[in-house]
C-alpha atoms as a PDB file:
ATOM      1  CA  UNK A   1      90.850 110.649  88.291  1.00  0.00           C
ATOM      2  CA  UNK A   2      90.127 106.831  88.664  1.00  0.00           C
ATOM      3  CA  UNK A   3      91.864 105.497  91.642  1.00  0.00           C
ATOM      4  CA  UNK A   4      92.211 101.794  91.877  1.00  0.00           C
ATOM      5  CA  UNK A   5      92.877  99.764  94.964  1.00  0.00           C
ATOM      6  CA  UNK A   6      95.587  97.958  93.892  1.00  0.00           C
ATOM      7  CA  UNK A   7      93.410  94.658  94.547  1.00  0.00           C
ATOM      8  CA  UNK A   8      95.456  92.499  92.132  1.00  0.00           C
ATOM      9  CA  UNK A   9      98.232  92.878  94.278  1.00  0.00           C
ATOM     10  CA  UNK A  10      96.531  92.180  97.631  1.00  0.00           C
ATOM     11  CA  UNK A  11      94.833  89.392  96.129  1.00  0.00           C
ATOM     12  CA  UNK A  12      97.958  87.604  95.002  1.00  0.00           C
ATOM     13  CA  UNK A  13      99.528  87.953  98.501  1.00  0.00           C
ATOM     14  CA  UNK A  14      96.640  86.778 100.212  1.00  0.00           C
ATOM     15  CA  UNK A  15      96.462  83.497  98.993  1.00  0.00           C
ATOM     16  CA  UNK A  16      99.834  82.816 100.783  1.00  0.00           C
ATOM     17  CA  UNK A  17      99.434  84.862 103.841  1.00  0.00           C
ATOM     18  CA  UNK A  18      98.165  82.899 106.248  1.00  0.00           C
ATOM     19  CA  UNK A  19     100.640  79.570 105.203  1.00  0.00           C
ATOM     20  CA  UNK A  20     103.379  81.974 105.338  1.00  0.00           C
ATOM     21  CA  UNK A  21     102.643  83.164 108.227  1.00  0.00           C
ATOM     22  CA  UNK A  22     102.572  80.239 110.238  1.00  0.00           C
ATOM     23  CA  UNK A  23     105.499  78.692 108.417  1.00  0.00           C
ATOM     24  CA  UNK A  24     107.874  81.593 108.396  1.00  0.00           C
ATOM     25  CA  UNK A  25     111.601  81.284 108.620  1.00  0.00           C
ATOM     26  CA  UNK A  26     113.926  81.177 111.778  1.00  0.00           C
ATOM     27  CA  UNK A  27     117.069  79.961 109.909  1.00  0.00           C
ATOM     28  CA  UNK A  28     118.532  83.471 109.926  1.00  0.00           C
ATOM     29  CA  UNK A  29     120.235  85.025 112.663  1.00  0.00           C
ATOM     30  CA  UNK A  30     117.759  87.915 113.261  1.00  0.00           C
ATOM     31  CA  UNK A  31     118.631  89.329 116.685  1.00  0.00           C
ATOM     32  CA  UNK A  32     120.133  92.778 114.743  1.00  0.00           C
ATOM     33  CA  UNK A  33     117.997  92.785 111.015  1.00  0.00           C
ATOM     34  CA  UNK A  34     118.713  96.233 110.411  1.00  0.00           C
ATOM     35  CA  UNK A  35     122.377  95.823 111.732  1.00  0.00           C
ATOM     36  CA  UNK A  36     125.639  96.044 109.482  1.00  0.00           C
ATOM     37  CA  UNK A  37     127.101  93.038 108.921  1.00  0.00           C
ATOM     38  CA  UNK A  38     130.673  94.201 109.754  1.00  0.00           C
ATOM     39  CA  UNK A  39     131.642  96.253 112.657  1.00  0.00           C
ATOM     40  CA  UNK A  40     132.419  99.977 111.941  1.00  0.00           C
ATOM     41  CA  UNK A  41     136.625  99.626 112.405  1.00  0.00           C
ATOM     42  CA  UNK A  42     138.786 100.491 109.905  1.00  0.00           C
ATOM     43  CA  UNK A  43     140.495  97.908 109.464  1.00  0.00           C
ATOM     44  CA  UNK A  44     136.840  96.515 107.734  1.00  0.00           C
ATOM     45  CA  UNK A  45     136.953  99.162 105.768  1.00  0.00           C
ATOM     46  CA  UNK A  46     133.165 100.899 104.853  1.00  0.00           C
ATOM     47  CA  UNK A  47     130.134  99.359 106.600  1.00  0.00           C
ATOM     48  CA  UNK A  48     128.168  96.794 104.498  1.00  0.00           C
ATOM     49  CA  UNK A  49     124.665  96.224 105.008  1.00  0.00           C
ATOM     50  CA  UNK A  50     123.382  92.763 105.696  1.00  0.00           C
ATOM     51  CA  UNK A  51     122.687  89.845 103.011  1.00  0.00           C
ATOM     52  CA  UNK A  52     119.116  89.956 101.446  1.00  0.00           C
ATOM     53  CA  UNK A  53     118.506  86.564 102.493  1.00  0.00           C
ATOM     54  CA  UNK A  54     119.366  87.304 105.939  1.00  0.00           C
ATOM     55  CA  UNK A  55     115.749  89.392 106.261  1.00  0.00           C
ATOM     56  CA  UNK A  56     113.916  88.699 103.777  1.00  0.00           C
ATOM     57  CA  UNK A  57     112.936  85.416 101.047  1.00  0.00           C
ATOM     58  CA  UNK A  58     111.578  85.584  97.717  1.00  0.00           C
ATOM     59  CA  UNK A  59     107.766  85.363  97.288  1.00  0.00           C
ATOM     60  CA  UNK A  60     107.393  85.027  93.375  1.00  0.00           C
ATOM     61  CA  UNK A  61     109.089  85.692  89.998  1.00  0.00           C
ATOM     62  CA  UNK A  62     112.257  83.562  91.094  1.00  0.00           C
ATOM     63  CA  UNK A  63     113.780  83.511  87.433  1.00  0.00           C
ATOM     64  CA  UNK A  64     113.069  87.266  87.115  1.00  0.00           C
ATOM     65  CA  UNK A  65     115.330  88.186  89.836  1.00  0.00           C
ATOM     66  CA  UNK A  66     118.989  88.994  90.475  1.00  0.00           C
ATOM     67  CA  UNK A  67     121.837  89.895  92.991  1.00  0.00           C
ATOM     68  CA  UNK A  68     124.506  92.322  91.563  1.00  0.00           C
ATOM     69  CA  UNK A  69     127.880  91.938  93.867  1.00  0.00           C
ATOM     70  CA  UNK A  70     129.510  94.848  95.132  1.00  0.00           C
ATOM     71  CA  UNK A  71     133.094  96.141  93.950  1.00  0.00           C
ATOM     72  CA  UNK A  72     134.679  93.972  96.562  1.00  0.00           C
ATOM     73  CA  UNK A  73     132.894  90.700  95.097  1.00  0.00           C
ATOM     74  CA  UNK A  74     130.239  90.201  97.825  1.00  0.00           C
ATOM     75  CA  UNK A  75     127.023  89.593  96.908  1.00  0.00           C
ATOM     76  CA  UNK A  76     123.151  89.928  98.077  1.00  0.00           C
ATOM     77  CA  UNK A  77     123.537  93.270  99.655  1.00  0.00           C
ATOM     78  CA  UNK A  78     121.431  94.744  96.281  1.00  0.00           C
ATOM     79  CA  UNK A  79     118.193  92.821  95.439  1.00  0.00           C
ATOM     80  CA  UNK A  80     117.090  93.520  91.336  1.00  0.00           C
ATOM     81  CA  UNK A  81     113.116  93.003  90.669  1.00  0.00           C
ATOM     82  CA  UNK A  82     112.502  92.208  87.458  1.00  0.00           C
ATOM     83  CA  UNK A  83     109.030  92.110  85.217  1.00  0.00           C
ATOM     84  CA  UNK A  84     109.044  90.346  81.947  1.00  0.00           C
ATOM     85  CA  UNK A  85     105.966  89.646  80.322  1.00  0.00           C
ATOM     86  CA  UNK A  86     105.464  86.261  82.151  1.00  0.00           C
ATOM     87  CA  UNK A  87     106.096  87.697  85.475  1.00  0.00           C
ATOM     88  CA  UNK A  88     106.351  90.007  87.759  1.00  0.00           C
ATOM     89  CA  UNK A  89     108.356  89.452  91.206  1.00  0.00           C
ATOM     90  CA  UNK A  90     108.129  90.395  94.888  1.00  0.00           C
ATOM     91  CA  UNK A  91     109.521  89.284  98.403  1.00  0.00           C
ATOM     92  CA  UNK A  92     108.622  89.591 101.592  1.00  0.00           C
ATOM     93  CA  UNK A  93     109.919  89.482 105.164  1.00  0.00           C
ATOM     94  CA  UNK A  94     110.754  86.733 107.188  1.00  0.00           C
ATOM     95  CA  UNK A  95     109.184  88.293 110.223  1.00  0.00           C
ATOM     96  CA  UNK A  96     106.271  90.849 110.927  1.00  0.00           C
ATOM     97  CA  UNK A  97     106.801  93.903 112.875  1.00  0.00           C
ATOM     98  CA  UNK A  98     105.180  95.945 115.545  1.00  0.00           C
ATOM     99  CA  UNK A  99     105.962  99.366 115.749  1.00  0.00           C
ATOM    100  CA  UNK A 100     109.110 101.490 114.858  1.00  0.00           C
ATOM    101  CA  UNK A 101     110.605 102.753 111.792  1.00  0.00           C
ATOM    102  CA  UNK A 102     111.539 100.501 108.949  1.00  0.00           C
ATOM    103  CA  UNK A 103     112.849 102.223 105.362  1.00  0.00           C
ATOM    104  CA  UNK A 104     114.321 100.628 102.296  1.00  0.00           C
ATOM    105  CA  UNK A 105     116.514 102.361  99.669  1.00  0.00           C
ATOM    106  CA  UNK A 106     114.860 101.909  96.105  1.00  0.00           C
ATOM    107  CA  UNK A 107     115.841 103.120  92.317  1.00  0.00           C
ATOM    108  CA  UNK A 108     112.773 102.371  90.001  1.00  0.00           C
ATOM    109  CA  UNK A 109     113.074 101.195  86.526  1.00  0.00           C
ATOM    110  CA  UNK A 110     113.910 103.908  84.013  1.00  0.00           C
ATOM    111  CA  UNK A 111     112.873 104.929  80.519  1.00  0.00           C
ATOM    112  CA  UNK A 112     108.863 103.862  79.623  1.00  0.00           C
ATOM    113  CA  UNK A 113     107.597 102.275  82.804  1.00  0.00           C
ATOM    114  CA  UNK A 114     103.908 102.977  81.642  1.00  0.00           C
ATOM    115  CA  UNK A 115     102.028 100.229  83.132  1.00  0.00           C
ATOM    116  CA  UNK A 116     104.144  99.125  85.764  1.00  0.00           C
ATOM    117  CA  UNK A 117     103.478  98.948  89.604  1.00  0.00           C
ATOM    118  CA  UNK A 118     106.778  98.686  92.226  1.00  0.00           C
ATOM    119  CA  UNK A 119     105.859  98.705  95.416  1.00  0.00           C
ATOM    120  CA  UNK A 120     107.018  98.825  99.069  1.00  0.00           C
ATOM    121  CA  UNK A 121     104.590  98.454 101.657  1.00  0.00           C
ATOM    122  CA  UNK A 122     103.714  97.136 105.136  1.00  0.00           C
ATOM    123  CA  UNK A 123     100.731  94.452 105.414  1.00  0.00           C
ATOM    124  CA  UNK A 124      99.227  92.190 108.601  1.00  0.00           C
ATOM    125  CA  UNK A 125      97.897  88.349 107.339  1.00  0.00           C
ATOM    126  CA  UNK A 126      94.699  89.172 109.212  1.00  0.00           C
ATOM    127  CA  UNK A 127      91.346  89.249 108.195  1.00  0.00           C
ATOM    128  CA  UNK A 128      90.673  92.744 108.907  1.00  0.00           C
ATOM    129  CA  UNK A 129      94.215  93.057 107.938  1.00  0.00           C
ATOM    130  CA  UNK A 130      96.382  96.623 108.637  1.00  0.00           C
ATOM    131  CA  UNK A 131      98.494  98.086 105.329  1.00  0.00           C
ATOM    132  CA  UNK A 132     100.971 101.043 104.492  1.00  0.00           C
ATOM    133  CA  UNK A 133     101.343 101.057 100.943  1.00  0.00           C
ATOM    134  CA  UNK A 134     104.267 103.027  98.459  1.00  0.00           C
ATOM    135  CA  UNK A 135     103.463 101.955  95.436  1.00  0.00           C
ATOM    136  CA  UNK A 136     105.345 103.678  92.583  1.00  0.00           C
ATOM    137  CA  UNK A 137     103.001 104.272  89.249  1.00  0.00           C
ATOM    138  CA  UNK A 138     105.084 104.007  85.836  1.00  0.00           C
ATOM    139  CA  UNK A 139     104.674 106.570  83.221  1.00  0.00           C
ATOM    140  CA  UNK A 140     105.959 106.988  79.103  1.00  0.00           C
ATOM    141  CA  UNK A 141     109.531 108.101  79.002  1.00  0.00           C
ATOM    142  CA  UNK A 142     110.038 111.510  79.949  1.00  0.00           C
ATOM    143  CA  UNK A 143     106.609 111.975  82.298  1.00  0.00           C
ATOM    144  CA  UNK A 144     107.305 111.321  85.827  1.00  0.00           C
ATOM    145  CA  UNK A 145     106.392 108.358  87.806  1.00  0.00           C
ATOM    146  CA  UNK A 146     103.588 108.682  90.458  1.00  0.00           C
ATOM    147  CA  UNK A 147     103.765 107.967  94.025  1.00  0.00           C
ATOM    148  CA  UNK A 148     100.849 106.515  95.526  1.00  0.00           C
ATOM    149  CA  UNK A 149     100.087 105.880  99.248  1.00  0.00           C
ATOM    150  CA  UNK A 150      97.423 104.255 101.120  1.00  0.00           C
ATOM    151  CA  UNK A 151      96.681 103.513 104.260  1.00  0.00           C
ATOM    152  CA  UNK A 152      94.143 100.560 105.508  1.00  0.00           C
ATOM    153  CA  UNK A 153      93.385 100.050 109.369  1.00  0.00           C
ATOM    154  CA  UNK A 154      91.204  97.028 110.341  1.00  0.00           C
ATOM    155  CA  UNK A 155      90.426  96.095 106.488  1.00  0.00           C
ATOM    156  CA  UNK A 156      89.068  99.752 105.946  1.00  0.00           C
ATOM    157  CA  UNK A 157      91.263 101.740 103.039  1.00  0.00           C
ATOM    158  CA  UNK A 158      90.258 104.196 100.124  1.00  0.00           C
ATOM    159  CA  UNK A 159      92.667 106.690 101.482  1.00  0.00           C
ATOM    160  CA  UNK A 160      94.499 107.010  98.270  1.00  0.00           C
ATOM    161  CA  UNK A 161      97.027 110.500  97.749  1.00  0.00           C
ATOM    162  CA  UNK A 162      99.030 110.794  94.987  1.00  0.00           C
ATOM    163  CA  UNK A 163     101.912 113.385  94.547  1.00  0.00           C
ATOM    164  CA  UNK A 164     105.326 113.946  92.146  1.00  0.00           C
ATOM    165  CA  UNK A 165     108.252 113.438  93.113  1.00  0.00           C
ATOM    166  CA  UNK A 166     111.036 116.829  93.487  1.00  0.00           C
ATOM    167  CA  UNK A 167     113.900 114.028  92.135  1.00  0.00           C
ATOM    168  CA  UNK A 168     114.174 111.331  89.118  1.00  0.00           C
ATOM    169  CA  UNK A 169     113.665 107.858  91.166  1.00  0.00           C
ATOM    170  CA  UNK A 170     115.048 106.404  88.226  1.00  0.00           C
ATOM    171  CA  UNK A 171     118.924 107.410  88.745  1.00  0.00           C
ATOM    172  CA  UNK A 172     120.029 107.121  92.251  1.00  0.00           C
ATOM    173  CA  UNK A 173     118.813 105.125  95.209  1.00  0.00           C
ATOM    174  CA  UNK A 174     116.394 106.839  97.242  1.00  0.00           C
ATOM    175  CA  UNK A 175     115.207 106.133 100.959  1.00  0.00           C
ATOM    176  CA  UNK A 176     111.502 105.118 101.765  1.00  0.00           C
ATOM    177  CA  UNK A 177     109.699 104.371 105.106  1.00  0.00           C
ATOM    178  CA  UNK A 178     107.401 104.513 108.007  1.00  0.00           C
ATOM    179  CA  UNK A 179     107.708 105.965 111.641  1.00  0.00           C
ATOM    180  CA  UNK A 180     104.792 103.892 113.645  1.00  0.00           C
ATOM    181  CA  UNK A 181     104.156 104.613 116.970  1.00  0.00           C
ATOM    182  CA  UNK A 182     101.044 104.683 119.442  1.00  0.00           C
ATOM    183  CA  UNK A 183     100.028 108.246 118.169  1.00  0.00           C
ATOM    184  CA  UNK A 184     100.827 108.539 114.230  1.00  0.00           C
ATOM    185  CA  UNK A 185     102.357 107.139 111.224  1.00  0.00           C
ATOM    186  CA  UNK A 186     104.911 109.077 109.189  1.00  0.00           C
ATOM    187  CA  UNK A 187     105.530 108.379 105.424  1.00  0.00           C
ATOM    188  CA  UNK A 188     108.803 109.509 105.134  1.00  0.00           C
ATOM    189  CA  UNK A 189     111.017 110.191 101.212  1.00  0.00           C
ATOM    190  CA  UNK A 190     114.519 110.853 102.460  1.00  0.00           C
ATOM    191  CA  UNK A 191     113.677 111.598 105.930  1.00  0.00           C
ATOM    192  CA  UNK A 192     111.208 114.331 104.591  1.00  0.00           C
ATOM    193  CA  UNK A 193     107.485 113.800 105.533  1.00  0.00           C
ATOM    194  CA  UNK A 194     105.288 113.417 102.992  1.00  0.00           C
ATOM    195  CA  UNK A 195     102.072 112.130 104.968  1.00  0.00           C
ATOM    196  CA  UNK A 196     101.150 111.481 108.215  1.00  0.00           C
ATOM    197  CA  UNK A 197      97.910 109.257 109.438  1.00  0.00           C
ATOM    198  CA  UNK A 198      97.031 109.824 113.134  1.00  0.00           C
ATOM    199  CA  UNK A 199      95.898 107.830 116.007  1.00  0.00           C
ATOM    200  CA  UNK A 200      92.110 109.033 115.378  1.00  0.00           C
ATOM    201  CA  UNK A 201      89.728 106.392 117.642  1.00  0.00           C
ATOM    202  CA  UNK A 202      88.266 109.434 119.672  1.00  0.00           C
ATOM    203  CA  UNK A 203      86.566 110.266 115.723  1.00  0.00           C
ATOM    204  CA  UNK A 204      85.654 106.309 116.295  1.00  0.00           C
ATOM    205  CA  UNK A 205      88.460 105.218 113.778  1.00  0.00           C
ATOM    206  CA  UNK A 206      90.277 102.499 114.029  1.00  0.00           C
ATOM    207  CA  UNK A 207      94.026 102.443 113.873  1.00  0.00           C
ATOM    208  CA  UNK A 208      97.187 100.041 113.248  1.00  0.00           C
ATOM    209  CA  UNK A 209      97.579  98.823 116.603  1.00  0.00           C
ATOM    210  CA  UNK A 210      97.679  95.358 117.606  1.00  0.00           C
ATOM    211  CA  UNK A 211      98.076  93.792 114.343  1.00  0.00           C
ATOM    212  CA  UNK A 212     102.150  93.272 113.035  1.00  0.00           C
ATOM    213  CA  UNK A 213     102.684  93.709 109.557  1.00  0.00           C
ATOM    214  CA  UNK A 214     105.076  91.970 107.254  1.00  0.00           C
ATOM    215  CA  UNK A 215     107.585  93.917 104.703  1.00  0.00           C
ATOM    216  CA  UNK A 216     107.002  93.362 100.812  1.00  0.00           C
ATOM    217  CA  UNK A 217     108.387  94.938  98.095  1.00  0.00           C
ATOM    218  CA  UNK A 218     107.670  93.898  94.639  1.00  0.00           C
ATOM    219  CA  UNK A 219     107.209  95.027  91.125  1.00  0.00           C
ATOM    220  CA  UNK A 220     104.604  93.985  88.361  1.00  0.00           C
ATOM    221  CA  UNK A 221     101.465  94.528  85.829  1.00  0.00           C
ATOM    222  CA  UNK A 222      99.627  96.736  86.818  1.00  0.00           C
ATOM    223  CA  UNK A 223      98.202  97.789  82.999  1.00  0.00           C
ATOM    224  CA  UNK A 224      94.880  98.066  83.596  1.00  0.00           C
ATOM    225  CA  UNK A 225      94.449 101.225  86.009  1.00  0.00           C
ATOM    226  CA  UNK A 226      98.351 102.196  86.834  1.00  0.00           C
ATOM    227  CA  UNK A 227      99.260 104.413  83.856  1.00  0.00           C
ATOM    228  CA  UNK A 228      96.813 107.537  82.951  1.00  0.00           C
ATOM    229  CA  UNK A 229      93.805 105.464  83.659  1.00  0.00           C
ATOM    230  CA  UNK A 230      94.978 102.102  81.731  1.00  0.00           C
ATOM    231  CA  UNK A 231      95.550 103.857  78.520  1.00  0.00           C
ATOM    232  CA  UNK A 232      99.152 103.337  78.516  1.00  0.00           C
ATOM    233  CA  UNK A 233     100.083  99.694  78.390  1.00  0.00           C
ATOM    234  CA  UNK A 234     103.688  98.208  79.400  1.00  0.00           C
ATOM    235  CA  UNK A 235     105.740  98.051  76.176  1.00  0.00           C
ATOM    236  CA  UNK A 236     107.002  94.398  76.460  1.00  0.00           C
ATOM    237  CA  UNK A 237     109.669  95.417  74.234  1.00  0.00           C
ATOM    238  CA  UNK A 238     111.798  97.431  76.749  1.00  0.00           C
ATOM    239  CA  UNK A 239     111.373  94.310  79.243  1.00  0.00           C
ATOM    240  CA  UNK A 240     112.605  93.500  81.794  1.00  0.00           C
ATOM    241  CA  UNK A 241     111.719  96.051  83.769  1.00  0.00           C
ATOM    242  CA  UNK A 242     114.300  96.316  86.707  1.00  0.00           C
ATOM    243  CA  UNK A 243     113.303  97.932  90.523  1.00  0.00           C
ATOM    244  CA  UNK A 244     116.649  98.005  92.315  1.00  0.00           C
ATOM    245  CA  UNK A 245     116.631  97.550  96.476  1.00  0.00           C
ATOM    246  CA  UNK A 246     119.413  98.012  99.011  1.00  0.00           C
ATOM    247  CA  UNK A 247     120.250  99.285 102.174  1.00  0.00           C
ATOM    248  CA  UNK A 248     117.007  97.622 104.478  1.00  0.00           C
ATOM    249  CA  UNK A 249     117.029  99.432 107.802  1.00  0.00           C
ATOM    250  CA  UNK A 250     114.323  98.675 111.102  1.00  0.00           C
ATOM    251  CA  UNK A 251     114.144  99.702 114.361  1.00  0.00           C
ATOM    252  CA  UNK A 252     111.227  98.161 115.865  1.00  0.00           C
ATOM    253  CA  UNK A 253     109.567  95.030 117.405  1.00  0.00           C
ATOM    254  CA  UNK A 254     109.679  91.798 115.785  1.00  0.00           C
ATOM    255  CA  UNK A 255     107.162  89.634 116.183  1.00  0.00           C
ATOM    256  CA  UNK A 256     108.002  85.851 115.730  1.00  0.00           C
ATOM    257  CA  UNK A 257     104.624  84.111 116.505  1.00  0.00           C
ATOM    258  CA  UNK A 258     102.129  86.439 116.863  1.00  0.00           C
ATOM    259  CA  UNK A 259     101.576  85.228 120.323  1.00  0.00           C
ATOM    260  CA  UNK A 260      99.756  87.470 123.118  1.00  0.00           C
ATOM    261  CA  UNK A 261     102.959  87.877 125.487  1.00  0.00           C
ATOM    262  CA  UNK A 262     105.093  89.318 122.451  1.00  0.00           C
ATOM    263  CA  UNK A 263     102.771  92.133 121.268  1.00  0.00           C
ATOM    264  CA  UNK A 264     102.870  93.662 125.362  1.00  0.00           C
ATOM    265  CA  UNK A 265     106.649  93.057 124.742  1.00  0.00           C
ATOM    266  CA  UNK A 266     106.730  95.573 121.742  1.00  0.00           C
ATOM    267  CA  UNK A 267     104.334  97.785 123.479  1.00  0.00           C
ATOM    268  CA  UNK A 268     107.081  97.867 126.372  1.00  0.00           C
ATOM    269  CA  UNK A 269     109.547  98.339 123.762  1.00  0.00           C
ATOM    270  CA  UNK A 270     107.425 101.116 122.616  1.00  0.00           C
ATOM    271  CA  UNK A 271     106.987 102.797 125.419  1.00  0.00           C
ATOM    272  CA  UNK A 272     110.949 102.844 126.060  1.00  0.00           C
ATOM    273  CA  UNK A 273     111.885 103.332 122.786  1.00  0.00           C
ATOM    274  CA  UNK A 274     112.937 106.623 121.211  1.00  0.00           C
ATOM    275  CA  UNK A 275     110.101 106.196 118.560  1.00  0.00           C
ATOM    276  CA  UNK A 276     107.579 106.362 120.950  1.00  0.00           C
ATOM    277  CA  UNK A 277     108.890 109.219 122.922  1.00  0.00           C
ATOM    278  CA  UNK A 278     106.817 111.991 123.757  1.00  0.00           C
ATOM    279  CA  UNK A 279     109.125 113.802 121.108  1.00  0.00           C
ATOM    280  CA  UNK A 280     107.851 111.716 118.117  1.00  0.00           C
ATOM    281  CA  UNK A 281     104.498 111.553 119.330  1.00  0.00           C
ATOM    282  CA  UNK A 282     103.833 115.567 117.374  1.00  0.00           C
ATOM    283  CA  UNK A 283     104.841 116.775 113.980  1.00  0.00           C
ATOM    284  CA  UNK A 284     107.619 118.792 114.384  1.00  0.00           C
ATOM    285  CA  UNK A 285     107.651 122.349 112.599  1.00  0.00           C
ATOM    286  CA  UNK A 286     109.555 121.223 110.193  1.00  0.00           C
ATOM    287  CA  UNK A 287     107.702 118.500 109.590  1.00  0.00           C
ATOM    288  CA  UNK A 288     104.446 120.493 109.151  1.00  0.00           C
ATOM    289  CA  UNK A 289     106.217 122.717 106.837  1.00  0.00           C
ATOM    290  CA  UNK A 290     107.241 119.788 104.874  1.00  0.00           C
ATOM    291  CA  UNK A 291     103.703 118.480 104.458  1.00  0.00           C
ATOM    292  CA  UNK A 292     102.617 122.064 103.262  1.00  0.00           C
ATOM    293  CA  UNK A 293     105.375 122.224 100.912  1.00  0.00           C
ATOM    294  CA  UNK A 294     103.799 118.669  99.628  1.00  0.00           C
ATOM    295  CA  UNK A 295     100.578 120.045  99.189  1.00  0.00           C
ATOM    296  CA  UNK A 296     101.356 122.876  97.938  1.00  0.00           C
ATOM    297  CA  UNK A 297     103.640 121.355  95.088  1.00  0.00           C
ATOM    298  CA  UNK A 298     103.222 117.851  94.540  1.00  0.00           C
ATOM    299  CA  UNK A 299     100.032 116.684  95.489  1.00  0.00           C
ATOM    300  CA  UNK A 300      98.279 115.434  92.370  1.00  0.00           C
ATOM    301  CA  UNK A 301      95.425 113.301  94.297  1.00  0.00           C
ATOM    302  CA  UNK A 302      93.897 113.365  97.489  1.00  0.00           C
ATOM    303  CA  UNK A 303      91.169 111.475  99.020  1.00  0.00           C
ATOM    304  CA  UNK A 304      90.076 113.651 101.277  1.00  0.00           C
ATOM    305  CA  UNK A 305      89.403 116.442  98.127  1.00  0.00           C
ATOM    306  CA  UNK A 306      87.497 113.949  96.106  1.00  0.00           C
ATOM    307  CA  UNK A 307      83.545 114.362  96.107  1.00  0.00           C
ATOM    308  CA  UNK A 308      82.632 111.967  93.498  1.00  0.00           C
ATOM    309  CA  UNK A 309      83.977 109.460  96.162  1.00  0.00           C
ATOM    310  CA  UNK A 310      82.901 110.638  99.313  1.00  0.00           C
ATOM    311  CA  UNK A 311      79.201 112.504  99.928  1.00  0.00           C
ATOM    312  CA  UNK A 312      81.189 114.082 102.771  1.00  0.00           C
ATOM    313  CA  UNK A 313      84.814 114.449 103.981  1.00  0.00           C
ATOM    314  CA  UNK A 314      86.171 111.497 105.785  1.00  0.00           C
ATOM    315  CA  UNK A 315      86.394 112.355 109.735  1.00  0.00           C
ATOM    316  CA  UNK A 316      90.200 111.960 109.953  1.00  0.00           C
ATOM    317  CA  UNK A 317      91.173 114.504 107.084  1.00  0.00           C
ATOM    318  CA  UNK A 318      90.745 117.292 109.306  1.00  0.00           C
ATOM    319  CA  UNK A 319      93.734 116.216 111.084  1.00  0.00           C
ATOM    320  CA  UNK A 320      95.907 114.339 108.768  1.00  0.00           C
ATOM    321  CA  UNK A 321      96.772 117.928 106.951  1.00  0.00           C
ATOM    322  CA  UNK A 322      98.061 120.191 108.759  1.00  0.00           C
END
């Protein structure tokens, strides 16, 4: 199978990076981002998540996106990514993070998505920069979409796995995220565990430690390798093609400038946190049945299974699986 690294998307990004990262935003209130923007009383009546624009600001595609209200009339609490054949569009957050679990809930464009790329993934502005990648393959109507994760530590990736999905991410919402603390990182699907990447320096790999990452989500062309190889193009005619997002939760460290004094902060918030307890530090044995259930079912790819690629298997595969 030809696995490609995504490079058009990193490539984009980077060329605004390190601007953005110096110039981000601090016109939001952002002392609860993952909060609810309404206390839990009835007299509110339900809870309703925060305003888009309260976490997070468009990065490209601006007349490609849109902002469906809610019954009640409000509006910005669902974000719509669209992809036309002039552009594709993404945003990003206004801060980086260190550390903790962050998720979004995401419904991917339906019908013939053959050629598209939506994506929600974790990235530092650094030159040996840190990355968790979902990225969400499009297939011809009626084949299922891929799900494709990576993982990059210190500017080092090619740890591509691939696997089904046991639902239609075209129908409903669906939750996505990361659990990052000193030890491991969790990919979580709806609180199930579908990977997990451990702390592995005493192998002599590096891991995502010091270096915050930003949130981006976005959706666009990714013709050329994302479909069976590049065989199946994006039929223009069924554009735009929509990725839905809603419901952005995080508990961890923000990071606001990247100086010295706050990354020991979020290590003290680590170490008194509940995500870097000595009970999250260990899959769980449900967990590890989850990830066997994965492999067993829905794995389609794996990095750590491909010789062509790799002479011999890469050190930390021995205990990413368990």
């Amino acid at each position: 199978m030809q696995v490609n690294m995504a490079t058009t998307k990193f490539c984009f990004c980077a060329a605004v990076l390190l601007i953005q990262f110096a110039t981000a935003r601090a016109d939001g209130q952002w002392n609860n981002p993952g909060g609810w923007s309404k206390p839990n009383d009835p007299k509110w009546g339900p809870q309703v998540p925060p305003p888009f624009w309260k976490d997070f600001y468009l990065t490209f595609g601006q007349h490609v996106v849109k902002y469906p209200g809610t019954p009640t009339g409000e509006v910005g609490h669902e974000v719509e990514l669209g992809l036309d054949k002039t552009s594709g569009s993404g945003f990003r957050s206004k801060y980086p993070y260190l550390f903790g679990r962050l998720s979004m809930n995401l419904k991917l464009a339906g019908g013939n998505s053959a050629g598209t790329v939506t994506s929600f993934y974790l990235a530092s502005v650094f030159k040996h920069w840190c990355e968790l990648d979902f990225e969400f393959l499009g297939n011809v109507t009626g084949e299922p979409y891929i799900l494709q994760t990576n993982v990059f530590a210190e500017g080092k990736g090619d740890r591509e796995q691939r696997i089904f999905l046991w639902f239609d991410p075209t129908t409903d919402f669906h939750n996505y995220g990361v659990l990052w603390n000193q030890d491991l990182i969790l990919f979580l699907v709806d609180d199930k565990v579908i990977r997990v990447f451990h702390n592995s320096k005493d192998l002599g790999l590096p891991y995502l430690e010091y270096q915050p990452m930003y949130i981006y989500s976005s959706i666009w062309n990714g013709e050329a390798w994302a479909t069976r190889g590049g065989r199946d193009k994006c039929d223009w005619s069924k554009a735009p093609f929509v990725a839905s997002y809603t419901g952005f939760d995080v508990d961890a460290c923000t990071v606001e400038t990247g100086a010295d004094w706050e990354i020991h902060q979020c290590y003290t918030k680590l170490f008194n946190s509940w995500y870097g307890d000595a009970a999250h530090k260990n899959l769980t044995s449900q967990q590890v049945d989850d990830l066997r259930w994965i492999k067993s079912n829905y794995i389609i790819y794996d990095y750590c299974s491909d010789t062509k690629r790799f002479n011999t298997t890469p050190p930390e595969c021995a205990v990413n699986w368990p």
